[in-house]
N, C-alpha and C. Protein backbone atom coordinates (compact mmCIF):
# COMPACT_ATOMS: atom_id res chain seq x y z
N UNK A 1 0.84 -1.17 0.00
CA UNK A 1 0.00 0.00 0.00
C UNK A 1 0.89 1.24 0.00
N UNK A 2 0.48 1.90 -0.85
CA UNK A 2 1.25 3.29 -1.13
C UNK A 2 1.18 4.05 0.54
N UNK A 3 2.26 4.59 1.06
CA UNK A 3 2.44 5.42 2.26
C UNK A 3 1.15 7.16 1.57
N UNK A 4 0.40 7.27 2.61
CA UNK A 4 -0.41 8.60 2.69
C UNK A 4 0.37 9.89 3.19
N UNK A 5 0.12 10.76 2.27
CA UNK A 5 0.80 11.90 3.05
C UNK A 5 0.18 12.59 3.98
N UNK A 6 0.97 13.06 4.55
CA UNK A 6 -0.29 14.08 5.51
C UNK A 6 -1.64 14.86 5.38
N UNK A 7 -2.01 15.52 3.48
CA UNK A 7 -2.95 15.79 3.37
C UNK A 7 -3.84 15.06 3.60
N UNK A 8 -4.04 13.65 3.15
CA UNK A 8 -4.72 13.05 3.51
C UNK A 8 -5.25 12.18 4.83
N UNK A 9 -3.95 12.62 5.57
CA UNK A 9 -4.10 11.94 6.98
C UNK A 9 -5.54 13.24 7.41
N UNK A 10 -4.66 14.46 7.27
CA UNK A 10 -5.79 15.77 7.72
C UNK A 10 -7.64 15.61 7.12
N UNK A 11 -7.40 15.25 5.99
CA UNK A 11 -9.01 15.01 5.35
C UNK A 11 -9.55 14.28 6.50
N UNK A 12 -8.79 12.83 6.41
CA UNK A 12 -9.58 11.50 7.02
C UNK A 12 -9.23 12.24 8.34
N UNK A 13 -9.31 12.72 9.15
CA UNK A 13 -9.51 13.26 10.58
C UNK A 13 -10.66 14.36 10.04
N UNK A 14 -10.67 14.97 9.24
CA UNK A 14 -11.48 15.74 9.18
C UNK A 14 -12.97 15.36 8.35
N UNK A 15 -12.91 14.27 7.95
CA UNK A 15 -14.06 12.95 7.81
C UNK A 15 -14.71 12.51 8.83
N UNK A 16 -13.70 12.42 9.82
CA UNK A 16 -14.04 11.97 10.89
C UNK A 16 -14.90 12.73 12.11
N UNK A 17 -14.34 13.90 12.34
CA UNK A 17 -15.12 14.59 13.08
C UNK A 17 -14.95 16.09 12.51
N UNK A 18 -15.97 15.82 11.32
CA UNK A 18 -16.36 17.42 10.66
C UNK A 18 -16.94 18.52 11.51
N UNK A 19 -17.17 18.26 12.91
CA UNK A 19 -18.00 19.65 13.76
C UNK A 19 -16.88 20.01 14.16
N UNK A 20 -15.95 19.43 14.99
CA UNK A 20 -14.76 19.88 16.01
C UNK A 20 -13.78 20.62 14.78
N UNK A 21 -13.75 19.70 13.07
CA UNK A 21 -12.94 20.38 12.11
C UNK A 21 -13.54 21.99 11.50
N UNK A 22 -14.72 22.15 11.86
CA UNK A 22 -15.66 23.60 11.67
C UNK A 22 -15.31 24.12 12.52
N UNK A 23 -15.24 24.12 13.76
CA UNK A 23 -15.04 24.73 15.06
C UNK A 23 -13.25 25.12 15.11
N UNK A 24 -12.37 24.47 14.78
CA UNK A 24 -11.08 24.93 14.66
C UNK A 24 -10.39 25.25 13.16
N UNK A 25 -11.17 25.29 12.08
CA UNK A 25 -10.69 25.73 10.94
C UNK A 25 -11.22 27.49 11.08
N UNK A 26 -12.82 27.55 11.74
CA UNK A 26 -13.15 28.63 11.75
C UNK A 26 -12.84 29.63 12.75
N UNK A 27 -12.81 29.10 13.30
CA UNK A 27 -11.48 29.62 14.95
C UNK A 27 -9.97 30.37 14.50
N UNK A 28 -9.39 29.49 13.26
CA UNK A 28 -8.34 29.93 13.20
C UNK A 28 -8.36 30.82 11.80
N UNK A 29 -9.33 30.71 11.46
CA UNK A 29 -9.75 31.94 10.33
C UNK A 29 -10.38 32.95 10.88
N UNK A 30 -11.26 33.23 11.57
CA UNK A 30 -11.47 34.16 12.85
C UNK A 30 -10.17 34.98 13.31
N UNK A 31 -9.56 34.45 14.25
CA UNK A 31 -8.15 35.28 14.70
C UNK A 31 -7.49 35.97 13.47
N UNK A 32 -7.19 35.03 12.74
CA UNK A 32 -6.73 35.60 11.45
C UNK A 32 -6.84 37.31 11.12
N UNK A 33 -8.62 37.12 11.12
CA UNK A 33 -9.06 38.22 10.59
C UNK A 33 -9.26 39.07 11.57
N UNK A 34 -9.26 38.83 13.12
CA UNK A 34 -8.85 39.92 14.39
C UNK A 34 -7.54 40.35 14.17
N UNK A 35 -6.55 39.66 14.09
CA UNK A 35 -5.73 39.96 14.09
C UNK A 35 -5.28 41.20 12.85
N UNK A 36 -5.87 41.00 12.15
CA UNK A 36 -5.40 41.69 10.25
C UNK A 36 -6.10 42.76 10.26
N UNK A 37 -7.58 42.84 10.76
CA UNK A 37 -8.47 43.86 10.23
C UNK A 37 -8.37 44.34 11.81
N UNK A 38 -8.84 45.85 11.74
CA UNK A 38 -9.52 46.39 12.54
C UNK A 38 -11.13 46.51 12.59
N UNK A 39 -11.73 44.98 13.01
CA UNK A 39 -13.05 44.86 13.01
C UNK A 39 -13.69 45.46 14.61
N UNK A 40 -14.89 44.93 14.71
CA UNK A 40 -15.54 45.56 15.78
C UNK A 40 -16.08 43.90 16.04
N UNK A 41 -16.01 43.41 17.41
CA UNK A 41 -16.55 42.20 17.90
C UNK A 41 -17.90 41.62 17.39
N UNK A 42 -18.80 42.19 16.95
CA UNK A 42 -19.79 41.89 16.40
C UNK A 42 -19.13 41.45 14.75
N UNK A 43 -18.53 42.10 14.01
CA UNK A 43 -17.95 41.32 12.84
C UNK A 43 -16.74 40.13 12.69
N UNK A 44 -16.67 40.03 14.20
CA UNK A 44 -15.76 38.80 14.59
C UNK A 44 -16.40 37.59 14.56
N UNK A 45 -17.67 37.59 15.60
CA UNK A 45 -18.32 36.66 15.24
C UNK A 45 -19.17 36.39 14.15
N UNK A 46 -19.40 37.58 13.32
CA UNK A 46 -19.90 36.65 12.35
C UNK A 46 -19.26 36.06 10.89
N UNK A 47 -17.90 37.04 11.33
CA UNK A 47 -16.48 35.59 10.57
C UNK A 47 -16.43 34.59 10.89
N UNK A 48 -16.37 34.18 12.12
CA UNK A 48 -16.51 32.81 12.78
C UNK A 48 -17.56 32.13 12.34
N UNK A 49 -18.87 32.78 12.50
CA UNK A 49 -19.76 31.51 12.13
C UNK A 49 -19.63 31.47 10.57
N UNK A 50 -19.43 32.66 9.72
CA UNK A 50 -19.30 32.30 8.53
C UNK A 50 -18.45 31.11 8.07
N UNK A 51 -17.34 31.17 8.39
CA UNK A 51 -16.07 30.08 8.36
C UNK A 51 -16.47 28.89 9.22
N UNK A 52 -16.57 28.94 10.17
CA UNK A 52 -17.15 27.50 11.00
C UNK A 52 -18.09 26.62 10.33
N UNK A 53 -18.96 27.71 9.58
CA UNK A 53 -20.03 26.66 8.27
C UNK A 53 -19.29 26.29 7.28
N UNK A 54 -18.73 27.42 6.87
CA UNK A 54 -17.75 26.91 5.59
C UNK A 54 -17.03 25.59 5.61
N UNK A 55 -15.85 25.54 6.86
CA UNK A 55 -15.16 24.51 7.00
C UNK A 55 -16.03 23.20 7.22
N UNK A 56 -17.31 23.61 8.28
CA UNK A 56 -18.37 22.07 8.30
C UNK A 56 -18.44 21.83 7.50
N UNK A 57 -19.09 22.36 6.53
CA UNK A 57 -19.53 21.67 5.39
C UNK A 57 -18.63 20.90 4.37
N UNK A 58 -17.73 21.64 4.36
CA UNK A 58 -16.53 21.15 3.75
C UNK A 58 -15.95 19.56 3.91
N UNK A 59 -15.87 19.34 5.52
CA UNK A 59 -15.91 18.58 5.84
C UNK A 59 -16.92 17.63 5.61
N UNK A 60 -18.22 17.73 5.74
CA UNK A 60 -19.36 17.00 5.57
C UNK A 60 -18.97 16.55 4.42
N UNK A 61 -18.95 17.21 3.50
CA UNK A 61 -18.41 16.60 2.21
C UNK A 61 -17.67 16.01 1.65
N UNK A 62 -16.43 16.11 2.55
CA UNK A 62 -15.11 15.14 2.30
C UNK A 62 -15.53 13.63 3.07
N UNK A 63 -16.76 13.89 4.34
CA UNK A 63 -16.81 12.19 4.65
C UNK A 63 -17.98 11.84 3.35
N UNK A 64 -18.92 12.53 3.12
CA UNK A 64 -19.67 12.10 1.93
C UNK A 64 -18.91 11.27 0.50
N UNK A 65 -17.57 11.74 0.26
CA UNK A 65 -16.63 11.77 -0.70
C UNK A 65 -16.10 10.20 -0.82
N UNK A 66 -15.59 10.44 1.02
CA UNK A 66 -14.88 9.44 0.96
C UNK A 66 -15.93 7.60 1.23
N UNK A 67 -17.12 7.92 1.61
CA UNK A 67 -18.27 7.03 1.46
C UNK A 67 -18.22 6.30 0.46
N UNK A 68 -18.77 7.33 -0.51
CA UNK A 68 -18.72 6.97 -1.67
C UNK A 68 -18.40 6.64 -3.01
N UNK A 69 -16.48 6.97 -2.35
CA UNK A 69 -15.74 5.85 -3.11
C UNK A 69 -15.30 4.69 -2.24
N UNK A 70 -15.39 4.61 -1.21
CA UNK A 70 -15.32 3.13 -0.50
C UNK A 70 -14.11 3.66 0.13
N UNK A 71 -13.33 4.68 0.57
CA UNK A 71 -12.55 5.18 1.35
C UNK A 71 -12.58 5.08 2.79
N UNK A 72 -11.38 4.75 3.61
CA UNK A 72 -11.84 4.75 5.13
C UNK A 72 -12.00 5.99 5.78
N UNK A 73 -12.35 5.99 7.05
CA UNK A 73 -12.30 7.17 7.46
C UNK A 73 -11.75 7.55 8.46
């Protein structure tokens, strides 16, 4: 069996538990954008939830992906 690189180690964890991978992809895209912009706390969080969906779903989709080519997870 061919050795996996790390991208794919990251997917299949993130197959695995797509909420906790929404919650820290969008977390760290959040700071990001505290850090860069001079926003006001109210446009903080709604980077966060913007990105926190983004990355869920994302995820949702990569375990959908990997389903349905017979991939583990």
């Amino acid at each position: 069996m061919p050795e996996l690189g790390h991208r794919d180690a990251v997917r299949r964890q993130c197959a695995r538990h797509p909420v906790l991978a929404g919650l820290v992809g969008g977390g760290l895209w959040a700071f990001a954008f505290w850090v860069f912009s001079p926003a006001e706390i109210g446009d903080l969080m709604l980077a966060f939830t913007a990105f926190a969906a983004l990355f869920t779903l994302t995820a949702l989709d990569e375990r959908r992906r990997r389903r349905r080519f017979g991939l583990t997870l």
